[in-house]
C-alpha atoms as a PDB file:
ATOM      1  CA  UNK A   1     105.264   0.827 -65.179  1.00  0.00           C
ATOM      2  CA  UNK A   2     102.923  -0.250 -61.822  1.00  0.00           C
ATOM      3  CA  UNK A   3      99.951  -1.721 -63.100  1.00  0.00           C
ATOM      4  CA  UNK A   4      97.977  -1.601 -59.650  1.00  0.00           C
ATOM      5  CA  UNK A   5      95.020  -0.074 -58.280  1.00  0.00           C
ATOM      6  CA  UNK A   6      95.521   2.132 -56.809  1.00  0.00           C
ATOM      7  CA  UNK A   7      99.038   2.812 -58.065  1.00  0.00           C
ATOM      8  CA  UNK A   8     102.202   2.601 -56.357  1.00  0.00           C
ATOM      9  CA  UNK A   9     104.146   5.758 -55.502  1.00  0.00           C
ATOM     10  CA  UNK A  10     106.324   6.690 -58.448  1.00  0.00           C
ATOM     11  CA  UNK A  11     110.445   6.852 -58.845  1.00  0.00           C
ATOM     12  CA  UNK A  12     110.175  10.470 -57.886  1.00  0.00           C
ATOM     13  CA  UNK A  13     107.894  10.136 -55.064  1.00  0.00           C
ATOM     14  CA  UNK A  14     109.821  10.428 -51.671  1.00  0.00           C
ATOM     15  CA  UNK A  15     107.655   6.914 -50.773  1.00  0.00           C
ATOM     16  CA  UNK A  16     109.174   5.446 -53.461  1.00  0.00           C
ATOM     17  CA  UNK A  17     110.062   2.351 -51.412  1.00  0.00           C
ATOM     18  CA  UNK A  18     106.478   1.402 -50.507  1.00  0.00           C
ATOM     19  CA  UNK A  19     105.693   0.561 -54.522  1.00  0.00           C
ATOM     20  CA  UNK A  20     105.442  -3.254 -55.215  1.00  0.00           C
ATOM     21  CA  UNK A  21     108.286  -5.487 -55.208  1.00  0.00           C
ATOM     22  CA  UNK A  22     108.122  -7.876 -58.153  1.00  0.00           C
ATOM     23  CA  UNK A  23     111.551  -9.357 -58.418  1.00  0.00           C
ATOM     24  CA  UNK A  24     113.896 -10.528 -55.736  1.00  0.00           C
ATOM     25  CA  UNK A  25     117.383 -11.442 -55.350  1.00  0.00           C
ATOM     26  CA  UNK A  26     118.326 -11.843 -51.496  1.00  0.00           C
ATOM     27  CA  UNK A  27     121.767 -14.188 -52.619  1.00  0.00           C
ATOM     28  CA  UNK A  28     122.636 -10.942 -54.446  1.00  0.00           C
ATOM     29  CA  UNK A  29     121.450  -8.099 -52.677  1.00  0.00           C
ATOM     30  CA  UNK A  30     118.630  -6.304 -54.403  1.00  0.00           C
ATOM     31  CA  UNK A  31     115.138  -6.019 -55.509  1.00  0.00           C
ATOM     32  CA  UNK A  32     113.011  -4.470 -57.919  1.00  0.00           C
ATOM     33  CA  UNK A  33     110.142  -2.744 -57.574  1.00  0.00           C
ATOM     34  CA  UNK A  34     107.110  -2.009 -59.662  1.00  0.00           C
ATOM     35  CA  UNK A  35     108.141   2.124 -60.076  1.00  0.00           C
ATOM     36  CA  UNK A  36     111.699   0.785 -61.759  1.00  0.00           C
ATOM     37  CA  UNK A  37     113.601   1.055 -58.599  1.00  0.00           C
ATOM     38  CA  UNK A  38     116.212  -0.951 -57.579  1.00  0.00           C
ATOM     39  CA  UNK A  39     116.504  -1.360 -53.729  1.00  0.00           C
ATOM     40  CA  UNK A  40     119.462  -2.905 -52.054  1.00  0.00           C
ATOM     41  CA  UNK A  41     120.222  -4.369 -49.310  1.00  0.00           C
ATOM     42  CA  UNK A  42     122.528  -1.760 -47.889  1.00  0.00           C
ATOM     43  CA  UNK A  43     119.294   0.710 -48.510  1.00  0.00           C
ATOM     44  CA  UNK A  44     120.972   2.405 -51.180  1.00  0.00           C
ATOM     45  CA  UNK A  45     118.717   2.607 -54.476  1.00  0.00           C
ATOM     46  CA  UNK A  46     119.144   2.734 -58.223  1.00  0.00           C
ATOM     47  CA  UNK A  47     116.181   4.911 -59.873  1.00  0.00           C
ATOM     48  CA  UNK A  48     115.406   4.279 -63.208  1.00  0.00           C
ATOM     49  CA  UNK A  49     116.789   7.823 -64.908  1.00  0.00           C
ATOM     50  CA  UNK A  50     119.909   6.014 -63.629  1.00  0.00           C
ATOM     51  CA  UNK A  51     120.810   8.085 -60.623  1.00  0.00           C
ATOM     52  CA  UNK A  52     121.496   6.575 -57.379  1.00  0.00           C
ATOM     53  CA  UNK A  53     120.759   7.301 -54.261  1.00  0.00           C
ATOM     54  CA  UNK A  54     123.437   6.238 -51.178  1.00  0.00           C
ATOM     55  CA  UNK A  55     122.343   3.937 -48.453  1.00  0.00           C
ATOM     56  CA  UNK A  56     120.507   5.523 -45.428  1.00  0.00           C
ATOM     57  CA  UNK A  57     121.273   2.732 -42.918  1.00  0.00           C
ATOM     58  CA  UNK A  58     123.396   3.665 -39.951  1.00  0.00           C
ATOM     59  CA  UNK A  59     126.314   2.338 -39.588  1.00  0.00           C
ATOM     60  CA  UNK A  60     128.147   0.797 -36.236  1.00  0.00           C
ATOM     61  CA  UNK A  61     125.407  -0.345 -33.302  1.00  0.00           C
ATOM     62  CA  UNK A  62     122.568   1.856 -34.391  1.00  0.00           C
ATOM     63  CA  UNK A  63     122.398  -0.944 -37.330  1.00  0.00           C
ATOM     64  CA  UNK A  64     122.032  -4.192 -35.169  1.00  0.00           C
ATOM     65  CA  UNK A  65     119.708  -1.827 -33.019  1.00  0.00           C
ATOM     66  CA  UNK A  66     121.761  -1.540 -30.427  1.00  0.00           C
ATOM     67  CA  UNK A  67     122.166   1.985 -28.288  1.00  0.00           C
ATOM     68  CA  UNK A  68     125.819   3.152 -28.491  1.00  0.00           C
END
């Protein structure tokens, strides 16, 4: 799919997230990148075999970067 040179990391790549973005939808919570991934804004993603992978963020303080 990624067109650029040099080419973004793929879906399977464990870097996936540093491919392009080429379509964003902050009002609905997502984005797409070049490698077919879907990223949201809870950093959960949707790959493009159609397997998801569950948000990473923290949850409670650690998320507004607060210590606990």
């Amino acid at each position: 799919m990624c067109q650029h040179q040099p080419p973004c990391p793929s879906a399977d790549a464990p870097d996936r997230e540093a491919a392009c973005l080429v379509a964003f939808h902050p009002e609905q919570g997502w984005g797409l990148l070049c490698n077919g991934v879907v990223l949201f804004e809870d950093w959960g993603e949707l790959l493009p075999d159609g397997r998801s992978v569950p948000s990473r963020r923290p949850a409670g303080r650690e998320a507004l970067g607060r210590a606990a």
